[in-house]
Each structure stands twice: as C-alpha cells, then as structure tokens.
N, C-alpha and C. Protein backbone atom coordinates (compact mmCIF):
# COMPACT_ATOMS: atom_id res chain seq x y z
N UNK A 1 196.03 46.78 80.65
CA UNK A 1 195.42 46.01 81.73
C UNK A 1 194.38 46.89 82.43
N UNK A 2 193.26 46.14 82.65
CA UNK A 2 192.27 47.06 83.27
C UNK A 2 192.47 47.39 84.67
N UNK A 3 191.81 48.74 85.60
CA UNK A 3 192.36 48.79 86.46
C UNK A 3 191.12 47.79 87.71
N UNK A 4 191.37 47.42 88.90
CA UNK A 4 191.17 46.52 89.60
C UNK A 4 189.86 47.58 89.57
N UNK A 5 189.73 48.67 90.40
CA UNK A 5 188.65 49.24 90.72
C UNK A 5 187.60 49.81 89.97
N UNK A 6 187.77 49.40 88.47
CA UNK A 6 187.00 49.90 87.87
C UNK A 6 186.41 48.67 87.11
N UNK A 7 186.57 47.54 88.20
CA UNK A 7 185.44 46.28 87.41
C UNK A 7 184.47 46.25 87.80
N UNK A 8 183.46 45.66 87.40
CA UNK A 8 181.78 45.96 88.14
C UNK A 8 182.11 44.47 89.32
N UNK A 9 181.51 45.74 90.27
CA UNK A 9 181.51 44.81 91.50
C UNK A 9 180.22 43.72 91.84
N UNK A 10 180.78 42.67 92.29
CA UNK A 10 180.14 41.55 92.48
C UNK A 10 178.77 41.51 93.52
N UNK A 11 178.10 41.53 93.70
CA UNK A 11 177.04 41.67 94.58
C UNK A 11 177.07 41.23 95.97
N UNK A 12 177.02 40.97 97.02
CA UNK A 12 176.92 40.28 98.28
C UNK A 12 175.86 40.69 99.22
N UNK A 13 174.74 40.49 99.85
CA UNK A 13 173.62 40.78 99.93
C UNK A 13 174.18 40.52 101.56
N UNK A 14 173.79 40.84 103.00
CA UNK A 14 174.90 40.62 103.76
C UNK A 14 174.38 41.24 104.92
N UNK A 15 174.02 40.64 106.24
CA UNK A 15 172.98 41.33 107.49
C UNK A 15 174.03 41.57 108.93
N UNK A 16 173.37 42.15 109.29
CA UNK A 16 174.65 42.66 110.42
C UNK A 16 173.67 42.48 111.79
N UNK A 17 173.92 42.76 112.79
CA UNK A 17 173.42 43.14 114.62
C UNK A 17 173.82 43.70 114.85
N UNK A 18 172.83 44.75 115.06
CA UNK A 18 173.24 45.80 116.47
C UNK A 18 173.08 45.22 117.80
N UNK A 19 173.86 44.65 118.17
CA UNK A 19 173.51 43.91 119.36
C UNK A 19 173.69 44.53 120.44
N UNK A 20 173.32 44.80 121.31
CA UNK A 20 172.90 45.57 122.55
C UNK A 20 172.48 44.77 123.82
N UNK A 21 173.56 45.32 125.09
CA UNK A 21 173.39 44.78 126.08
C UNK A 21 172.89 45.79 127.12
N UNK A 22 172.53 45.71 128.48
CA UNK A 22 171.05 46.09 129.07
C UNK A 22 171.78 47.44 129.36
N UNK A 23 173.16 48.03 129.07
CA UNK A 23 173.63 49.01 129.39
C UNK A 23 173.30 49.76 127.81
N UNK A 24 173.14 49.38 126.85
CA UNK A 24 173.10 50.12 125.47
C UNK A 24 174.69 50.31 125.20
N UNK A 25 175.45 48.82 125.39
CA UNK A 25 176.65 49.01 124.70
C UNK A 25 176.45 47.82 123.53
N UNK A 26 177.33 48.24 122.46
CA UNK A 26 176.92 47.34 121.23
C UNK A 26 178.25 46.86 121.22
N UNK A 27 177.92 45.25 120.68
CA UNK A 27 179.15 44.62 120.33
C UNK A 27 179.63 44.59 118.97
N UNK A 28 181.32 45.10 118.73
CA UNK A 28 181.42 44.75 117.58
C UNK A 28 182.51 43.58 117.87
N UNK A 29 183.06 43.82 116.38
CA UNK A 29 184.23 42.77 116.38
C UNK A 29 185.47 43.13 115.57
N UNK A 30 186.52 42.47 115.59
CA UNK A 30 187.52 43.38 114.51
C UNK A 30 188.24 42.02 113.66
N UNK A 31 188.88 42.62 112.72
CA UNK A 31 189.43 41.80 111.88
C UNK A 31 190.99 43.15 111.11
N UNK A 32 191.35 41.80 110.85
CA UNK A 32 192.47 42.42 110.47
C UNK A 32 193.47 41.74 109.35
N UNK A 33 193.01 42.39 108.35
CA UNK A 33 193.08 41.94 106.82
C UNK A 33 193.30 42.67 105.74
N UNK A 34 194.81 43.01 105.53
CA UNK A 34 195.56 43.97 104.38
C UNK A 34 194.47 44.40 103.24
N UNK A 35 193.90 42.55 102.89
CA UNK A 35 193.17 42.34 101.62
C UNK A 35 192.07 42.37 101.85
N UNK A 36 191.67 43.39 102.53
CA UNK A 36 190.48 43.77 102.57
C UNK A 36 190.16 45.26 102.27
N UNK A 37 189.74 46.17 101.39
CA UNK A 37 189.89 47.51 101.66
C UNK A 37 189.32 48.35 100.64
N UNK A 38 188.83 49.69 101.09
CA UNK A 38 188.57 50.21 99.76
C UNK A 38 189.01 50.36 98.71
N UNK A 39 187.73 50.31 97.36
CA UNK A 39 189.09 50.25 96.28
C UNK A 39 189.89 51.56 96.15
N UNK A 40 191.07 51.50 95.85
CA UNK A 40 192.22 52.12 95.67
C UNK A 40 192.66 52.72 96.94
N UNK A 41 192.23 52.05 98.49
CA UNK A 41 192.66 52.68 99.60
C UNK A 41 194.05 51.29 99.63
N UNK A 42 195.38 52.34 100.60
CA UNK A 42 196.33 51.82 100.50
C UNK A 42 195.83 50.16 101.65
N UNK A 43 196.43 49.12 101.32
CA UNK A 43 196.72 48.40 102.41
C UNK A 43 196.74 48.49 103.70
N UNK A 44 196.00 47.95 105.29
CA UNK A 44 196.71 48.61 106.51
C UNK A 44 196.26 47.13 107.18
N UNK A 45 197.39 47.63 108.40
CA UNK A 45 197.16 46.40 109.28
C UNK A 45 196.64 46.56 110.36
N UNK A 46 196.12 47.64 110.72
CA UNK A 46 194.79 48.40 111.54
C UNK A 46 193.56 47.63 111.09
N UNK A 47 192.99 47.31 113.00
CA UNK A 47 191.82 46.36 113.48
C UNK A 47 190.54 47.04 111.95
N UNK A 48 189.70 46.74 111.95
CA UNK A 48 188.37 46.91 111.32
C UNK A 48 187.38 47.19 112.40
N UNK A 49 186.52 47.46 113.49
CA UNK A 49 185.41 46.88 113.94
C UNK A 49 183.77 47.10 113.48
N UNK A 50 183.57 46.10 113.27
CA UNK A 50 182.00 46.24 112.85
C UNK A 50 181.24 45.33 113.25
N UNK A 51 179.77 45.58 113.21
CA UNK A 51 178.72 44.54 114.08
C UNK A 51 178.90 42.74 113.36
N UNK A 52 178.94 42.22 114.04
CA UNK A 52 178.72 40.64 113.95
C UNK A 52 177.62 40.75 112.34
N UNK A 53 177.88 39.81 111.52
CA UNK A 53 177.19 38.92 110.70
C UNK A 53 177.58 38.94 109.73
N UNK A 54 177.33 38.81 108.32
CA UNK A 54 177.69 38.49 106.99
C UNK A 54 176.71 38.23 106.05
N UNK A 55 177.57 37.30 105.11
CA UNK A 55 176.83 37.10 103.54
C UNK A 55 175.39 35.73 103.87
N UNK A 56 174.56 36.81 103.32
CA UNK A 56 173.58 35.23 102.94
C UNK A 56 173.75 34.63 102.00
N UNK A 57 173.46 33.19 102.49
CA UNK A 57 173.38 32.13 101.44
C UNK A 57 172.29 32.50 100.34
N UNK A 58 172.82 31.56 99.12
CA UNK A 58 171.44 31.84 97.61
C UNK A 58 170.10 31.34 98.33
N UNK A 59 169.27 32.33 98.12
CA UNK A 59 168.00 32.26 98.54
C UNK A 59 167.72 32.19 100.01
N UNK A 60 168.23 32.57 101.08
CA UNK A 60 168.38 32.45 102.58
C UNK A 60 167.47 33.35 102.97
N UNK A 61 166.23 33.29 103.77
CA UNK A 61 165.53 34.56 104.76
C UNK A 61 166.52 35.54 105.29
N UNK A 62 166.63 36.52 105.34
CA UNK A 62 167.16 37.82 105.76
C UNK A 62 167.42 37.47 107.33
N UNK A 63 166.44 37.21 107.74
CA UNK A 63 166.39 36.92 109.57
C UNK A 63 166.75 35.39 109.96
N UNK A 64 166.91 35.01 108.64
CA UNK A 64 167.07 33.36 109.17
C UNK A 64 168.62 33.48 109.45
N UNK A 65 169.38 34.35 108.21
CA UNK A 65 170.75 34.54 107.62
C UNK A 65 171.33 35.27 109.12
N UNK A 66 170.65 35.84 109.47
CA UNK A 66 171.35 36.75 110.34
C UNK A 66 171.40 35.99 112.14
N UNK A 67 170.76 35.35 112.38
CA UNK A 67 170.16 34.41 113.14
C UNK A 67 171.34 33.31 112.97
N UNK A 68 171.93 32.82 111.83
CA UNK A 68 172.90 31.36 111.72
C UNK A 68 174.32 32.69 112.06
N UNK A 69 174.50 33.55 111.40
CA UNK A 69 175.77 34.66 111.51
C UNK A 69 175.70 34.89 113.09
N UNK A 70 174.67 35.19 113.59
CA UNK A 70 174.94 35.46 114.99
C UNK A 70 175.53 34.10 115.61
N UNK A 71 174.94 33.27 115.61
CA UNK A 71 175.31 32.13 116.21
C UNK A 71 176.63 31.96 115.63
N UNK A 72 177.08 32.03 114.33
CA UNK A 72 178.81 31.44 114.09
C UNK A 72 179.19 32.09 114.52
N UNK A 73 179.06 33.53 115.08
CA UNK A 73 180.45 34.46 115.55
C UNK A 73 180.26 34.62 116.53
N UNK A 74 179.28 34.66 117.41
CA UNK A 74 179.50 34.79 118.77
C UNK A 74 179.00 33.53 119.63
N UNK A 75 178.18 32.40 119.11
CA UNK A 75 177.81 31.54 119.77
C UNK A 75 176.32 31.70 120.35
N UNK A 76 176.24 33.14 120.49
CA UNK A 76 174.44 33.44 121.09
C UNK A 76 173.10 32.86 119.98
N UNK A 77 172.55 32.50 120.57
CA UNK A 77 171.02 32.04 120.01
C UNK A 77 169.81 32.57 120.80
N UNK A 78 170.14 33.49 121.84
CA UNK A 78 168.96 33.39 122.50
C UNK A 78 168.79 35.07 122.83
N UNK A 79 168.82 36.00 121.64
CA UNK A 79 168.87 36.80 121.71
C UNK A 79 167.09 37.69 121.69
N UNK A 80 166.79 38.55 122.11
CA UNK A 80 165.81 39.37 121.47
C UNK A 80 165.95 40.35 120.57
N UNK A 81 165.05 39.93 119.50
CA UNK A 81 165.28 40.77 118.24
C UNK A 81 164.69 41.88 118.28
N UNK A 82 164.78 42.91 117.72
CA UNK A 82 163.73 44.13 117.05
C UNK A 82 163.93 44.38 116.03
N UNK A 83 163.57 45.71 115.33
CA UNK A 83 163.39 46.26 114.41
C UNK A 83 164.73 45.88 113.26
N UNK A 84 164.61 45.99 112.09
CA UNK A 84 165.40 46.38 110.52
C UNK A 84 165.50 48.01 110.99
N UNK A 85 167.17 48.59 110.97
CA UNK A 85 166.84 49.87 111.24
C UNK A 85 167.84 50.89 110.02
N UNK A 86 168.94 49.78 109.22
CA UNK A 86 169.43 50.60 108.68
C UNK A 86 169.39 49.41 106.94
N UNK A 87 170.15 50.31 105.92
CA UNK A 87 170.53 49.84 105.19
C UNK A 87 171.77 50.41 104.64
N UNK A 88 172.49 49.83 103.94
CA UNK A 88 174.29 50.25 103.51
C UNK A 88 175.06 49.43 102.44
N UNK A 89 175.44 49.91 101.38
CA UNK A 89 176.15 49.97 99.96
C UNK A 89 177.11 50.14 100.07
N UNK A 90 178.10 49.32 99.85
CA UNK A 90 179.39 49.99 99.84
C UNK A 90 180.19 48.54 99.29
N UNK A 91 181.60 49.34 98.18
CA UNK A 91 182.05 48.52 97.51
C UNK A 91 183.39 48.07 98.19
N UNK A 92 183.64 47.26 98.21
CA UNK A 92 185.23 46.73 99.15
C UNK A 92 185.74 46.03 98.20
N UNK A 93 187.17 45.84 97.52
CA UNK A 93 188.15 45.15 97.24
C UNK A 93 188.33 44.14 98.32
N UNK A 94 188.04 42.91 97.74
CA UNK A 94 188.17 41.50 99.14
C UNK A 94 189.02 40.58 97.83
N UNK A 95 190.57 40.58 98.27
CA UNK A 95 191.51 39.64 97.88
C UNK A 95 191.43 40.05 96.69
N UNK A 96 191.71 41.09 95.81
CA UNK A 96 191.42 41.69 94.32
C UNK A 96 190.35 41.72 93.75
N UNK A 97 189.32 41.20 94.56
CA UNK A 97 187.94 41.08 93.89
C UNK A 97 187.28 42.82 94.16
N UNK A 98 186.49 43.73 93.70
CA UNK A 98 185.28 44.54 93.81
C UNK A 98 184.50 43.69 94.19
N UNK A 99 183.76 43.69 95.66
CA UNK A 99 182.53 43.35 95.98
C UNK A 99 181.61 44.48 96.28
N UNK A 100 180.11 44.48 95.73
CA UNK A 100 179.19 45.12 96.16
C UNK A 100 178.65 44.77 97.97
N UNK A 101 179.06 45.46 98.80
CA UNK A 101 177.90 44.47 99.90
C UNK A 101 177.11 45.52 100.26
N UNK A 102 175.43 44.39 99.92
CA UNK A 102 174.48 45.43 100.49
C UNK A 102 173.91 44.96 101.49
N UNK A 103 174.11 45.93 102.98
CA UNK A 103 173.84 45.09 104.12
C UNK A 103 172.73 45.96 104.70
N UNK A 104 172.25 44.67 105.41
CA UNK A 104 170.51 45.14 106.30
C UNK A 104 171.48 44.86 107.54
N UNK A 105 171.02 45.57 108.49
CA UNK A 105 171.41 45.99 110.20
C UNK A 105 169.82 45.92 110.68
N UNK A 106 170.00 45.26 111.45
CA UNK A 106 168.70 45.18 112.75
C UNK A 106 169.33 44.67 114.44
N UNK A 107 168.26 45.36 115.59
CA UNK A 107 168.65 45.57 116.34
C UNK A 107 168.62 44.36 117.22
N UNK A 108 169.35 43.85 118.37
CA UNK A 108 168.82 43.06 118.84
C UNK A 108 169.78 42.92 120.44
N UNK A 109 169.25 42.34 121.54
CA UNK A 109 169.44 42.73 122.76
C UNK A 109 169.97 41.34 123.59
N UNK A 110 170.83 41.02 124.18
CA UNK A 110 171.50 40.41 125.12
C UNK A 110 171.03 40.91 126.22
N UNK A 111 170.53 39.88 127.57
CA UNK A 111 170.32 40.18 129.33
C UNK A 111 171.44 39.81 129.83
N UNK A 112 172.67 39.90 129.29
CA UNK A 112 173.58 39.89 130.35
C UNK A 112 174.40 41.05 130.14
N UNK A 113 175.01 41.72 130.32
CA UNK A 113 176.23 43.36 130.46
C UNK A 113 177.37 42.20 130.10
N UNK A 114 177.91 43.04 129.36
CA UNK A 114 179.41 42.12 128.38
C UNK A 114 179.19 41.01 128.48
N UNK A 115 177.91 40.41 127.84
CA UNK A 115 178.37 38.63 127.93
C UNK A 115 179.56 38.47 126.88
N UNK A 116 180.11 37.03 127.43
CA UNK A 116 181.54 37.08 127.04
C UNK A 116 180.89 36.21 125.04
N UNK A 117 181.32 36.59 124.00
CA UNK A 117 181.27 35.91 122.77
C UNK A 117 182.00 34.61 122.69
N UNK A 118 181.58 33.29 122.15
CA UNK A 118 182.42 32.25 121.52
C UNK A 118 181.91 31.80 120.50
N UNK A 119 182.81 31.99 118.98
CA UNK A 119 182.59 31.96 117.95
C UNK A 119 182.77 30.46 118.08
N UNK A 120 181.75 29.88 117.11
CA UNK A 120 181.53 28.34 116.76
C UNK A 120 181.65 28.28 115.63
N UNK A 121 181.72 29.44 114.55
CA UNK A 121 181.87 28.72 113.44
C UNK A 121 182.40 29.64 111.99
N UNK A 122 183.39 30.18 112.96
CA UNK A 122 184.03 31.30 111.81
C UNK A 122 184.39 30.50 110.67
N UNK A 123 184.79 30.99 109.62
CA UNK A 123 185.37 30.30 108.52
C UNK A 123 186.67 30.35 108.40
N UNK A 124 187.74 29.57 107.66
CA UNK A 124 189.08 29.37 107.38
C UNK A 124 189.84 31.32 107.57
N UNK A 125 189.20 31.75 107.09
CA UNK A 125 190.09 33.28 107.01
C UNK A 125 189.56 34.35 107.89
N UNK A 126 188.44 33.47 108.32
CA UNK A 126 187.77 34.98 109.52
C UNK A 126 188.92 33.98 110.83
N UNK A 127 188.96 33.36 111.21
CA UNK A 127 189.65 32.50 111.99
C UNK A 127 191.01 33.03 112.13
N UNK A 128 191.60 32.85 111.07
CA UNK A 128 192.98 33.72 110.71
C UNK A 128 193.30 35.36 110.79
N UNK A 129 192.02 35.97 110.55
CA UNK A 129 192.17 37.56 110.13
C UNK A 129 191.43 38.19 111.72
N UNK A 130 190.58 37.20 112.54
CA UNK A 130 190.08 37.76 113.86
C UNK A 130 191.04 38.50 114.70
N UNK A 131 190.62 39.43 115.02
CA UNK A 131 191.42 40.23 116.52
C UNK A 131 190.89 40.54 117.47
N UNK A 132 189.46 40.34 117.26
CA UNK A 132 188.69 40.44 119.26
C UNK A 132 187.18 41.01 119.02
N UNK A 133 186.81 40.55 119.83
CA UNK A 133 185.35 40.88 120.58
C UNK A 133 185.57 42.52 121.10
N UNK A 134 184.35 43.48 121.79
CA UNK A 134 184.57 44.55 122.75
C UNK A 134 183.10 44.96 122.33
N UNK A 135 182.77 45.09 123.44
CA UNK A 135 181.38 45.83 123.89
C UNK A 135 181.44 47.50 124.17
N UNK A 136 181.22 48.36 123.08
CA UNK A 136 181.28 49.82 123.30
C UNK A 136 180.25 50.29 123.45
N UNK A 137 180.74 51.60 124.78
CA UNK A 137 179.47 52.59 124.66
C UNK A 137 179.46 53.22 123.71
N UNK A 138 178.45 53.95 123.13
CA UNK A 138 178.24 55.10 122.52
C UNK A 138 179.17 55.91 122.74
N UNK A 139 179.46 56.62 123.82
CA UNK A 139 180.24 57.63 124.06
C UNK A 139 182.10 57.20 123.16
N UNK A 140 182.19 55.95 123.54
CA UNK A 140 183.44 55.39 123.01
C UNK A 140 183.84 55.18 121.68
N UNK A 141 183.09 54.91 121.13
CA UNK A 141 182.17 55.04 119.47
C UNK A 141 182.72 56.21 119.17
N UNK A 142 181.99 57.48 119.71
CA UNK A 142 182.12 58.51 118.97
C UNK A 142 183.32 59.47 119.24
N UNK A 143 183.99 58.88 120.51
CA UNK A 143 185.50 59.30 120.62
C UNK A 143 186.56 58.53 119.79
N UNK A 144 186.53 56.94 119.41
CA UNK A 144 187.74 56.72 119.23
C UNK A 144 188.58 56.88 117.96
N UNK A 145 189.43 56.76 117.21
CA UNK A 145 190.51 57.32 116.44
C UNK A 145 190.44 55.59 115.85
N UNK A 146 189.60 54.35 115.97
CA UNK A 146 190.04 53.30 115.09
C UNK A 146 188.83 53.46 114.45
N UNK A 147 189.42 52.27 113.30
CA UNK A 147 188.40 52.05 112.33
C UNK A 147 187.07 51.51 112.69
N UNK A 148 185.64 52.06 111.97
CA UNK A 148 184.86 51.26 112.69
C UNK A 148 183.40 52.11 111.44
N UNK A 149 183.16 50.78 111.55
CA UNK A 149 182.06 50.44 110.35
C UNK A 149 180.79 50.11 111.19
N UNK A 150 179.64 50.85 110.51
CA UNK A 150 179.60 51.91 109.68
C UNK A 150 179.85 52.76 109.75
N UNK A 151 180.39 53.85 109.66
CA UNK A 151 180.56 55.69 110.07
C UNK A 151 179.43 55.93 110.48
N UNK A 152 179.50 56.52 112.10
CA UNK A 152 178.87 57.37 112.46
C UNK A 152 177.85 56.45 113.06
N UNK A 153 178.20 55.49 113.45
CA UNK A 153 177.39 54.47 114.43
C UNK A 153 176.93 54.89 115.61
N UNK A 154 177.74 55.85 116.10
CA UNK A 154 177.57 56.14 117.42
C UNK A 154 176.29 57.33 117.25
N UNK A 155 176.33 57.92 116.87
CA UNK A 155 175.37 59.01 116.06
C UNK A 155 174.11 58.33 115.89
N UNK A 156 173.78 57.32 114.65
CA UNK A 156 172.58 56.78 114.19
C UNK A 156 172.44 55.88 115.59
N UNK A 157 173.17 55.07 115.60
CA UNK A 157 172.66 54.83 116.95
C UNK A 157 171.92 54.98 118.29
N UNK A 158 172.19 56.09 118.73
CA UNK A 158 171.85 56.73 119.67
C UNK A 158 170.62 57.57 119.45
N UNK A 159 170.52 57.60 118.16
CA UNK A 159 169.51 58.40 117.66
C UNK A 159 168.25 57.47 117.86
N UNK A 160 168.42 56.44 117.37
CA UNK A 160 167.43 55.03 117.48
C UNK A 160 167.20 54.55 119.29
N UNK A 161 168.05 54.46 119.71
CA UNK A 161 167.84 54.29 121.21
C UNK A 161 167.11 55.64 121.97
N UNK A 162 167.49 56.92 121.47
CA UNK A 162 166.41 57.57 121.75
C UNK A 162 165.09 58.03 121.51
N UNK A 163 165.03 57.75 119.87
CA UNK A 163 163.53 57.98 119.20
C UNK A 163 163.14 56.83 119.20
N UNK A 164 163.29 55.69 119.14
CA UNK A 164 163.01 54.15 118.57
C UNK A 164 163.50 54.20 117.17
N UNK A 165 163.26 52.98 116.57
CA UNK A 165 163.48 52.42 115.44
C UNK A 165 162.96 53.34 113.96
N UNK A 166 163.47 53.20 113.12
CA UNK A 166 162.39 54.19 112.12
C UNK A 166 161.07 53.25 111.50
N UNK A 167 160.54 53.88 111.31
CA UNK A 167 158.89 53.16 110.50
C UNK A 167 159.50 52.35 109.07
N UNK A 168 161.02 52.57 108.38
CA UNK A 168 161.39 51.60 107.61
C UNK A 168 162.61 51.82 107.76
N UNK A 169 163.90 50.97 107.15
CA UNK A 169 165.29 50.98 107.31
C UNK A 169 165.70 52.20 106.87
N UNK A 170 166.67 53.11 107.55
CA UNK A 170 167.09 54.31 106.67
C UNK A 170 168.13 53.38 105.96
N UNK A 171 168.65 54.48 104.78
CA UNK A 171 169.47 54.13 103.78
C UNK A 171 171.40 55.21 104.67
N UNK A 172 171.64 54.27 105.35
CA UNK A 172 173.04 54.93 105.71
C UNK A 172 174.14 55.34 105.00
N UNK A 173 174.25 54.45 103.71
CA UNK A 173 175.22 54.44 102.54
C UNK A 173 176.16 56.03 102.75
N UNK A 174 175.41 56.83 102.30
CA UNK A 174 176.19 57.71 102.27
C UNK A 174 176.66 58.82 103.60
N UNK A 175 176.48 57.67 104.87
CA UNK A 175 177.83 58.26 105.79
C UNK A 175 179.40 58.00 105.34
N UNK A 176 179.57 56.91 104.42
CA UNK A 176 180.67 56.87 103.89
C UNK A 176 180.74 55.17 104.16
C-alpha cells in the first residue's frame, strides 16, 4: 500500500488578508481539525490561527476570490486594500488527501480597532471545525506558544508595516 504522503499533491491555488486595524493588529482566525495536518505530523486538537480566506474558484480573479473569502468569513466588504505582499507553498494532508496550497497574502485595513467579525458564509466543515476570531498585536504574534500560520508573521509583518510593501510578493514558503 502506498504511503499517504508520498502521493502527488493536489493543487489549491488559495488568497489570504492581512487584515489590519488602525492599531496594526491583524485578524486571524482558528480552526480546529485533527484532519487537517502536515503530512506525517501526528493528529492534534490544538486551535490553528491564520489570516481569513481560501481556495479560488476555476478561473476566479485573485482579488475578486479574496474579496467573496473576506466577506464569507468575516462579513466585511468595505475594507481598504493594498499591496500583494507575500507568497507560500505548502503541502497539508486535508481528510487523507495531500493538498498543494499555493497562497497569495495581501494587505488590507479595517477603520474600526477590533471590529467585531460575522461569518455569512462558512461552509459545512469550516462551521463545524471554527473556534474564534482575535485581533493580535505583533508583539503577541511573536510571543505566543499556539499554532499560527504562516511562521513568523509577526516578523514579515512588521517588517512591511515598517518598510512598506515589497516592489513584488516575497516568496515566504520556506519559513516553514
């Protein structure tokens, strides 16, 4: 029998937000899903957190995709956008499957300090696997002991809020 992690992984093309409120805290979100995980990392029932968005649809604009994701998970539409600032590879076991997801991150800004999120349109298992909203500083980022995607957010991050944006997406992949 072949082993799970050594099938060629499936592609998922997949946009994220750095979403940022007027304090420079970014919202993520968490989930919490056994069957979700690196391949050959054990099972856990420890939160996930990572920025709002997901998979585009076949043939979907990049900004259109990320624009409908913002709106299903947090309900916002009336955000200000900026820059494409990162890019990231990475293979996840989702329910025995190898998926490839290659995700674009761009930045974008909320005028209110912790506006509160209401998801309108999670799907059947994000619904089920959700565990919360939270608006982190930087500083909190790079102290805490949970999981939190991408590595080293607090780092690239801050790096971008202090230089600006880069002149094209860096390639983050290999923070891990």
């Amino acid at each position: 029998m072949p082993r799970i992690d050594a099938a060629p992984a499936r592609s998922r093309p997949t946009v994220r937000v750095l979403l940022l409120d007027p304090a420079d805290r970014v919202l993520l979100q968490a989930f919490v899903d056994p069957e979700v995980r690196r391949p050959g990392a054990p099972p856990t029932d420890a939160p996930v957190w990572f920025p709002p968005g997901g998979g585009l649809e076949p043939g979907e604009d990049p900004a259109a995709g990320l624009r409908r994701e913002l709106r299903e998970e947090t309900g916002f539409d009336d955000v200000a956008w900026g820059a494409w600032v990162w890019r990231r590879t990475v293979d996840l076991l989702v329910h025995g499957e190898v998926r490839r997801f290659e995700e674009a991150y761009r930045l974008a800004r909320v005028a209110v300090e912790r506006r509160t999120p209401h998801p309108t349109g999670f799907e059947a298992w994000e619904a089920r696997t959700f565990h919360g909203f939270r608006w982190w500083t930087l500083a909190e980022l790079a102290a805490t002991s949970e999981r939190v995607f991408p590595p080293r957010i607090a780092q690239r991050l801050g790096a971008v809020l202090a230089d600006g944006p880069p002149d094209a997406p860096l390639d983050v992949s290999g923070d891990g």
